[in-house]
C-alpha atoms as a PDB file:
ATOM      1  CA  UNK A   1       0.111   5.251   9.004  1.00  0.00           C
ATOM      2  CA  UNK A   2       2.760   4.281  11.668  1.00  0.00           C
ATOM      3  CA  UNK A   3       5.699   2.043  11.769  1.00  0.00           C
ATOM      4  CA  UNK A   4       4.881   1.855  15.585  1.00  0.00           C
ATOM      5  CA  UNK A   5       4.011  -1.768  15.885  1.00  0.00           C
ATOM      6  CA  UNK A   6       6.004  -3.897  13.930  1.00  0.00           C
ATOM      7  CA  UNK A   7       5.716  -4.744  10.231  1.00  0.00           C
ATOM      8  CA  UNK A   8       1.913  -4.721   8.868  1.00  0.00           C
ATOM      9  CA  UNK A   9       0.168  -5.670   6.272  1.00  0.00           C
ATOM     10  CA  UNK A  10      -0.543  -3.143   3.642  1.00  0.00           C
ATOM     11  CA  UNK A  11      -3.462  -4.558   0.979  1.00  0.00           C
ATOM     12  CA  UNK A  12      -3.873  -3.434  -2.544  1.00  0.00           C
ATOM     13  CA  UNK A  13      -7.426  -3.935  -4.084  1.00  0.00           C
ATOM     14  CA  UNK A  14      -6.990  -6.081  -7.074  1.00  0.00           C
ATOM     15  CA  UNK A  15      -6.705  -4.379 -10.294  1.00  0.00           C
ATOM     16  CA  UNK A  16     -10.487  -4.935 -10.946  1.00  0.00           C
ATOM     17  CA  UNK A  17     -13.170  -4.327  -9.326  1.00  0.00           C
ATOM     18  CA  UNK A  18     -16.099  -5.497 -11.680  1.00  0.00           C
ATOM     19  CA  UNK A  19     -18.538  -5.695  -8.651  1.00  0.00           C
ATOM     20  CA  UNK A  20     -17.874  -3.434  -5.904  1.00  0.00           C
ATOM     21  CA  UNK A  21     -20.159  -3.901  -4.121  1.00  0.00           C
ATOM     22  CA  UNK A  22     -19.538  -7.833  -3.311  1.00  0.00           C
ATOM     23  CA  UNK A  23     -15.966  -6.975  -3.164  1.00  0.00           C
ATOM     24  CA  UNK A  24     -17.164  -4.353   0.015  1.00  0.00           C
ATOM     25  CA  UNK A  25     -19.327  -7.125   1.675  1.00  0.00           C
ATOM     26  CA  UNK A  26     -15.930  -9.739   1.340  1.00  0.00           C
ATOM     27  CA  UNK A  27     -13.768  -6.930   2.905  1.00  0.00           C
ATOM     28  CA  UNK A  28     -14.164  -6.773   6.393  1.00  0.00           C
ATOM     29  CA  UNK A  29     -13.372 -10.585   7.159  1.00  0.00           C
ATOM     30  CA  UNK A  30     -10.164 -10.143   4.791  1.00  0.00           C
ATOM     31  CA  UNK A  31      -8.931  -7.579   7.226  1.00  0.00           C
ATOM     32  CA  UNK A  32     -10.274  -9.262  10.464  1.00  0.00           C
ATOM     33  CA  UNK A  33      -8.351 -12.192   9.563  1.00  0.00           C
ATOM     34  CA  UNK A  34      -4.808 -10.431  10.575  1.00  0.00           C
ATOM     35  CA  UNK A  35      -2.474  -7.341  10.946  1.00  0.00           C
ATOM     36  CA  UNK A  36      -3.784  -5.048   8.208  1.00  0.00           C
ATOM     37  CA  UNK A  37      -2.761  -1.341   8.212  1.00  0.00           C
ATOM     38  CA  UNK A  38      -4.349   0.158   5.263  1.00  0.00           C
ATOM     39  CA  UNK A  39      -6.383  -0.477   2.279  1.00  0.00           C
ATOM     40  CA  UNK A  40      -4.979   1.021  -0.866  1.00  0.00           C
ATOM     41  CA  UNK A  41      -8.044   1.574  -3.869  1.00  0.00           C
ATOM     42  CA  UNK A  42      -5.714   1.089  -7.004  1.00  0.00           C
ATOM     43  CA  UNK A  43      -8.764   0.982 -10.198  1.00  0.00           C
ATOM     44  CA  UNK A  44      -6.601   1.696 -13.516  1.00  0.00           C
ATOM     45  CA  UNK A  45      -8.812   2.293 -15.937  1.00  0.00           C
ATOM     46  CA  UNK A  46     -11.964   3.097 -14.171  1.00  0.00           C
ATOM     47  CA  UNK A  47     -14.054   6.466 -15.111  1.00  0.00           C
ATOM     48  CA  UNK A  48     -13.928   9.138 -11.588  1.00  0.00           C
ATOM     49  CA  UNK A  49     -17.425   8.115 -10.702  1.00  0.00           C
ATOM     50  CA  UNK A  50     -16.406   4.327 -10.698  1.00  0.00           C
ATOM     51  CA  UNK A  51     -13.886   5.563  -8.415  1.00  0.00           C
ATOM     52  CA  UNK A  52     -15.946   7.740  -6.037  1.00  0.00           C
ATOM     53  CA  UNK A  53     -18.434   5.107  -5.998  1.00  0.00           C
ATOM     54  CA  UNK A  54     -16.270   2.612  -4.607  1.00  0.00           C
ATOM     55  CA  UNK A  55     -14.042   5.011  -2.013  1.00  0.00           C
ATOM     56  CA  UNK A  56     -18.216   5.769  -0.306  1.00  0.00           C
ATOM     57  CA  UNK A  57     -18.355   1.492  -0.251  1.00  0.00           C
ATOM     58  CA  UNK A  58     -14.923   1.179   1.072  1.00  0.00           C
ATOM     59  CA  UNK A  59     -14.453   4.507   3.716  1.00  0.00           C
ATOM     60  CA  UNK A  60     -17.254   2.964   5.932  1.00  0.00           C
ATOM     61  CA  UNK A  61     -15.432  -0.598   6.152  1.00  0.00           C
ATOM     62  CA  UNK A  62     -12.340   1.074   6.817  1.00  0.00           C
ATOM     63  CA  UNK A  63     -13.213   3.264   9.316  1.00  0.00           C
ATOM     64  CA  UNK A  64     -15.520   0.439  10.999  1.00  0.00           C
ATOM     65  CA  UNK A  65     -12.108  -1.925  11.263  1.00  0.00           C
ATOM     66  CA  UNK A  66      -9.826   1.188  12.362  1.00  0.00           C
ATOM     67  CA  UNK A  67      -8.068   1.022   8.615  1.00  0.00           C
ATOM     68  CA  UNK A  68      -7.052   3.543   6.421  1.00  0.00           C
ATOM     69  CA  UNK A  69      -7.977   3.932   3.269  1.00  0.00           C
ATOM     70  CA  UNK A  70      -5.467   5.136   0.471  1.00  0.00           C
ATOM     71  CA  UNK A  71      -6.596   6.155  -2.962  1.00  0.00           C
ATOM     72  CA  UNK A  72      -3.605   5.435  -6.213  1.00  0.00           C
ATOM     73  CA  UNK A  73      -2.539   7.844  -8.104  1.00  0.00           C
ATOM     74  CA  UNK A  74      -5.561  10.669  -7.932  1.00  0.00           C
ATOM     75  CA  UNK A  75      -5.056  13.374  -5.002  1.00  0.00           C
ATOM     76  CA  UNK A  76      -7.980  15.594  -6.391  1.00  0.00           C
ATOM     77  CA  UNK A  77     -10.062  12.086  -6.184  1.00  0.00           C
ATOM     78  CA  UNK A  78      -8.875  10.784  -2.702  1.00  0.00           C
ATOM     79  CA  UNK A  79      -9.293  14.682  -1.366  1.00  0.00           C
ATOM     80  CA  UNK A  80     -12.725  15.114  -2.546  1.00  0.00           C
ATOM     81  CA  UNK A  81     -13.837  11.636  -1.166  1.00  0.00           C
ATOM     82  CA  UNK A  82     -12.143  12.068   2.166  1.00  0.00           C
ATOM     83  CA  UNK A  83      -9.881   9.650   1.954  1.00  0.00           C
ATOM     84  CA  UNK A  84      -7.118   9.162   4.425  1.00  0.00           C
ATOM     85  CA  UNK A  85      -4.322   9.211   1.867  1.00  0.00           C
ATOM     86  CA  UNK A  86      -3.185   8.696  -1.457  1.00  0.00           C
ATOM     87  CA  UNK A  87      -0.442   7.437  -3.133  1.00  0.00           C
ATOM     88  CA  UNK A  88       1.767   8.626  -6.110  1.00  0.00           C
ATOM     89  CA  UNK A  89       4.548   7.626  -8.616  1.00  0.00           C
ATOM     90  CA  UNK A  90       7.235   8.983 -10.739  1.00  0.00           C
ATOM     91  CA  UNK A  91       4.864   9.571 -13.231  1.00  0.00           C
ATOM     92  CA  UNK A  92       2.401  10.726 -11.435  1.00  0.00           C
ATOM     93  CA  UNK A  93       1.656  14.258 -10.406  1.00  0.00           C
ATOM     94  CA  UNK A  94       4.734  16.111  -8.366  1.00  0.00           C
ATOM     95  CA  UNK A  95       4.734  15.400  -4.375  1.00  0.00           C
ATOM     96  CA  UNK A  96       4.540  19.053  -3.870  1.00  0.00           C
ATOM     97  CA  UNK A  97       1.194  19.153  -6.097  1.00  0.00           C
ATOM     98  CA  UNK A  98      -0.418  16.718  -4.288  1.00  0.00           C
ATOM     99  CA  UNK A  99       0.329  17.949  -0.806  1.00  0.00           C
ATOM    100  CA  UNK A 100      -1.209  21.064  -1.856  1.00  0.00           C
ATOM    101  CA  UNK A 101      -4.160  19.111  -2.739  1.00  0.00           C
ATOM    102  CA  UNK A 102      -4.500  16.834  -0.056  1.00  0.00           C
ATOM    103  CA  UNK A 103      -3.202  19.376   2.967  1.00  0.00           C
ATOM    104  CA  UNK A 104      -1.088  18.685   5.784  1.00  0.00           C
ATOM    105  CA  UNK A 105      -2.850  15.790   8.032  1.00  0.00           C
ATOM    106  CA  UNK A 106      -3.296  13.279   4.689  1.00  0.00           C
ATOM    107  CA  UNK A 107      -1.012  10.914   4.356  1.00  0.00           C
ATOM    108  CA  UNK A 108       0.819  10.519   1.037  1.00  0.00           C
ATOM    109  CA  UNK A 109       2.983   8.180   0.218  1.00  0.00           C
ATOM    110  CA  UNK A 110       5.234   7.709  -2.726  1.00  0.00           C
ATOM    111  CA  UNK A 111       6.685   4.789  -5.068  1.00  0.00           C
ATOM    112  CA  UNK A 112      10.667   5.457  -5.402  1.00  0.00           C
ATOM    113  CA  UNK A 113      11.110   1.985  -7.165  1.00  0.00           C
ATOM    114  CA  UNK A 114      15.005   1.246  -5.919  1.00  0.00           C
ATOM    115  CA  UNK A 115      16.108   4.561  -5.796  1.00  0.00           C
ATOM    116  CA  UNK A 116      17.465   5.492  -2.160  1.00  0.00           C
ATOM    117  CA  UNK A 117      17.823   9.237  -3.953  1.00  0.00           C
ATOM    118  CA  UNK A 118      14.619   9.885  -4.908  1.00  0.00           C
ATOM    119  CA  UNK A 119      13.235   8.256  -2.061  1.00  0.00           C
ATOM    120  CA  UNK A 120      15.469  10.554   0.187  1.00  0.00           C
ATOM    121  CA  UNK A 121      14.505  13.696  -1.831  1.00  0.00           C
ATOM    122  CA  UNK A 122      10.791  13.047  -1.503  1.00  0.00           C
ATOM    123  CA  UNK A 123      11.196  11.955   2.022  1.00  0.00           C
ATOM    124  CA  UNK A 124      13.239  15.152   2.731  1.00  0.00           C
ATOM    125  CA  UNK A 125      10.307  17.148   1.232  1.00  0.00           C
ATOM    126  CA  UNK A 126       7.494  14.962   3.516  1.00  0.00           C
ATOM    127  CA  UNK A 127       6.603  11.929   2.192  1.00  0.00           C
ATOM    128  CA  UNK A 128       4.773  10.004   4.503  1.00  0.00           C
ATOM    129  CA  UNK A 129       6.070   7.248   3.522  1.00  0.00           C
ATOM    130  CA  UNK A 130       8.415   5.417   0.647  1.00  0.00           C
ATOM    131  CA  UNK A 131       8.071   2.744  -0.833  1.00  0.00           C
ATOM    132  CA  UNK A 132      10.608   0.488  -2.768  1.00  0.00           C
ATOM    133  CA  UNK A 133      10.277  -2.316  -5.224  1.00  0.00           C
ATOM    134  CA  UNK A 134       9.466  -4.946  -7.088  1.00  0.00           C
ATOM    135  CA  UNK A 135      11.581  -7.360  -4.985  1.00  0.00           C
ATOM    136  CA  UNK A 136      10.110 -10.076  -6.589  1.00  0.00           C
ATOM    137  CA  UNK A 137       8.581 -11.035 -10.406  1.00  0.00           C
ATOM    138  CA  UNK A 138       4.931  -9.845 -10.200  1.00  0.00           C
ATOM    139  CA  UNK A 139       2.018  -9.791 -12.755  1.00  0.00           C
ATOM    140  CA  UNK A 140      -0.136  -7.569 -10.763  1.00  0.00           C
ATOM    141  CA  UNK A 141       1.697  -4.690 -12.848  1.00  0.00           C
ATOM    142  CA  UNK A 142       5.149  -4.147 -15.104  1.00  0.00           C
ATOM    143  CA  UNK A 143       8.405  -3.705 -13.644  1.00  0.00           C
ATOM    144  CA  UNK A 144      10.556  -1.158 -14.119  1.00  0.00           C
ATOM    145  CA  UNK A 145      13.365  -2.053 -11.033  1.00  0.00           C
ATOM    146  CA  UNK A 146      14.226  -4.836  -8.777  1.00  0.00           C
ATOM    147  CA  UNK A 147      14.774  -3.263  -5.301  1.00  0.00           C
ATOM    148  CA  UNK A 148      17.234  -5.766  -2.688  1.00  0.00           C
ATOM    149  CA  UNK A 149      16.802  -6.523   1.060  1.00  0.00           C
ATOM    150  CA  UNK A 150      20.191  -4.245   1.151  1.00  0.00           C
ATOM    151  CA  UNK A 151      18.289  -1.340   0.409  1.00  0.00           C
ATOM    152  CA  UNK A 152      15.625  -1.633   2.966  1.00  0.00           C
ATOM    153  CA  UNK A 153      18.019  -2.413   5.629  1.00  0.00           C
ATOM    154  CA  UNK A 154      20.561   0.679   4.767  1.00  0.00           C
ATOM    155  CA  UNK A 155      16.874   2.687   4.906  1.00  0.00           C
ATOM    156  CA  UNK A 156      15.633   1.398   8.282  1.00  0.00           C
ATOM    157  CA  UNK A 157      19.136   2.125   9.343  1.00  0.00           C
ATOM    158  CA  UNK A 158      19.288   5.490   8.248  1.00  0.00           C
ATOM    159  CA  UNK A 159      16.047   6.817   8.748  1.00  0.00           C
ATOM    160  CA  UNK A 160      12.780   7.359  10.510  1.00  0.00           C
ATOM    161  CA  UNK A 161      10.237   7.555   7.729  1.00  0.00           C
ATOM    162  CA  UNK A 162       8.248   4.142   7.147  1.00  0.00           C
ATOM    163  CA  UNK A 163       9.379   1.906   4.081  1.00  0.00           C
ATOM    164  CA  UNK A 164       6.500  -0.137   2.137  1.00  0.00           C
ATOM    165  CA  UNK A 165       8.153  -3.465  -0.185  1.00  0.00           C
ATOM    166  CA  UNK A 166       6.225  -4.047  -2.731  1.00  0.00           C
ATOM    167  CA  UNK A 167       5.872  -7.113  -5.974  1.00  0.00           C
ATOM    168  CA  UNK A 168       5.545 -10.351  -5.858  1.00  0.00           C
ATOM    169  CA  UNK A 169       5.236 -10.881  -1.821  1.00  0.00           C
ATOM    170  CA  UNK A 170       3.880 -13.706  -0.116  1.00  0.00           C
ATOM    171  CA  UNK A 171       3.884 -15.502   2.917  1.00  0.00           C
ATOM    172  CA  UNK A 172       6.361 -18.072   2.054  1.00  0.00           C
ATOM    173  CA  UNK A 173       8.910 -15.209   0.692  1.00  0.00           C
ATOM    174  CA  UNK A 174       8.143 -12.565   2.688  1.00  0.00           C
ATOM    175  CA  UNK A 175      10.589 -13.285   5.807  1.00  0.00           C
ATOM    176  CA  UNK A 176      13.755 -11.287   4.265  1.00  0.00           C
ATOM    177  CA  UNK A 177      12.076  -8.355   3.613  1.00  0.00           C
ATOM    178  CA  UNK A 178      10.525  -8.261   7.519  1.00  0.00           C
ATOM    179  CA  UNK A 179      14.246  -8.550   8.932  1.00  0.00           C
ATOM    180  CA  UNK A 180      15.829  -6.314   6.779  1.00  0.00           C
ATOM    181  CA  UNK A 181      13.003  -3.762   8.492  1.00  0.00           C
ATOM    182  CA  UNK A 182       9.988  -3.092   5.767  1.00  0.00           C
ATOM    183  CA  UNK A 183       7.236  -1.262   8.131  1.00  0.00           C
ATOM    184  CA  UNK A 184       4.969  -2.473   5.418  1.00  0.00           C
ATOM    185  CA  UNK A 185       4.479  -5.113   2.967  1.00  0.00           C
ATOM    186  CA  UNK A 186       2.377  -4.055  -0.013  1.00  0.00           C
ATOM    187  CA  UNK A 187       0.387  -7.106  -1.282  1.00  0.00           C
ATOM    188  CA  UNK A 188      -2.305  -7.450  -3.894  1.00  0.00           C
ATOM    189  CA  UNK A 189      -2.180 -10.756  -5.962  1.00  0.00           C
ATOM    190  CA  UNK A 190      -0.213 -12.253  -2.843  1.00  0.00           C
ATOM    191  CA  UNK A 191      -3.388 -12.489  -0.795  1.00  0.00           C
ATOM    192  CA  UNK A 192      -6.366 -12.142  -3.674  1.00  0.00           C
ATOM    193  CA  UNK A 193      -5.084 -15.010  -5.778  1.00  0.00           C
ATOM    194  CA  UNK A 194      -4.183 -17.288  -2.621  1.00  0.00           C
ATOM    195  CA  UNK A 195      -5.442 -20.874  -3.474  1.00  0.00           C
ATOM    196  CA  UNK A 196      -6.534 -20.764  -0.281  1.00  0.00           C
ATOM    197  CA  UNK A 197      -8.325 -17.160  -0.358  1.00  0.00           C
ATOM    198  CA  UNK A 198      -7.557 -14.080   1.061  1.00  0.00           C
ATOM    199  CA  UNK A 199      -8.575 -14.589   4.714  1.00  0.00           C
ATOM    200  CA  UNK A 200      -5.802 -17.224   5.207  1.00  0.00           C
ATOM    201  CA  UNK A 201      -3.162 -15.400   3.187  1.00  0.00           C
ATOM    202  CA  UNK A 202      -3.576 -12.691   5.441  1.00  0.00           C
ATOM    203  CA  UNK A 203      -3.564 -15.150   8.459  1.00  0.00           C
ATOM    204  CA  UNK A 204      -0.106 -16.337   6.644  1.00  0.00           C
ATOM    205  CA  UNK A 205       1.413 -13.448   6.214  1.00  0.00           C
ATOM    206  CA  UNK A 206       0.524 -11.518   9.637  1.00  0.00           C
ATOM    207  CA  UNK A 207       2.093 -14.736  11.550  1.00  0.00           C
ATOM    208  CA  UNK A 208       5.567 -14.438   9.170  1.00  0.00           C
ATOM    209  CA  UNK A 209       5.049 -10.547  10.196  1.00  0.00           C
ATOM    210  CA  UNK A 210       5.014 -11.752  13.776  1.00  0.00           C
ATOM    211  CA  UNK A 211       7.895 -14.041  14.096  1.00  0.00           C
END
């Protein structure tokens, strides 16, 4: 994942999948429809075949529309499957665990909720990328901080490795966190639950990305 061209889009499956395989043929014209960067697999709940099941459906989409594909929370999953990356939290597995898993050239990325320490100290270590958050109220799952445009700007300022903002983004609130330099804006609900569906949230959001 690079920071190279601008602020992207950065799409979280929604929180269930109960037919993957529809969900796979709706995919590719969600991520045609704009700027997306990555795909990020996030099934809580779901047994590891579930899992591998749907990173076979999803790899092929992704690496048909030049996307990666980042599996939540399960290294020894995403490494197995060849996925491109996975991401981890707090109370996850330790960075250094999952680098050891996942070798050098996967990218892993890590949730620091508002904390510039930890996201420095994981950053320092190789994190692929931070990410900071919830910025705004979000149901997709239970927050534990409130990150502030302050903190992605002193980040952006201070560093080279690519911040995600994540909870509660949309389109129509999503301009602050763009200028105060977020390389990627996390969104699941944001563009799934869109009364207008997910193709023109995704429009939405990659023309606030633009401007």
């Amino acid at each position: 994942m690079s920071d190279a061209e601008g602020c992207r889009l950065y799409l979280i499956t929604p929180p269930q999948l109960d037919a993957p395989e529809d969900f796979a043929k709706k995919l590719p014209a969600v991520i045609e429809a704009g700027d997306v960067a990555c795909v990020q697999l996030r099934l809580k709940g779901s047994n590891d075949d579930q899992v591998l099941k749907t990173v076979d459906l999803l790899l092929t989409i992704c690496e048909q529309t030049d996307t990666a594909l980042i599996l939540n929370d399960r290294p020894d999953l995403a490494a197995k499957s060849g996925c491109d990356g996975v991401h981890i939290g707090p109370e996850d597995m330790p960075y250094s665990e999952a680098r050891a898993i996942m070798g050098d050239e996967a990218a892993i990325g890590v949730s620091c909720g508002a904390s510039r320490h930890l996201a420095m100290t994981l950053a320092d270590k190789g994190a692929d990328y931070v990410a900071f958050g919830a910025f705004f109220e979000t149901q997709t799952k239970e927050n534990t901080s409130t990150a502030t445009t302050e903190l992605l700007e002193i980040w952006s300022q201070t560093t080279n490795v690519p911040v995600v903002a994540i909870g509660g983004i949309t389109p129509e609130n999503c301009g602050p966190l763009v200028t105060a330099g977020a390389d990627f804006l996390a969104v699941s609900a944001g563009v799934w639950n869109h009364p207008d569906g997910p193709k023109t949230a995704v429009r939405l959001f990659s023309e606030r990305m633009a401007e």
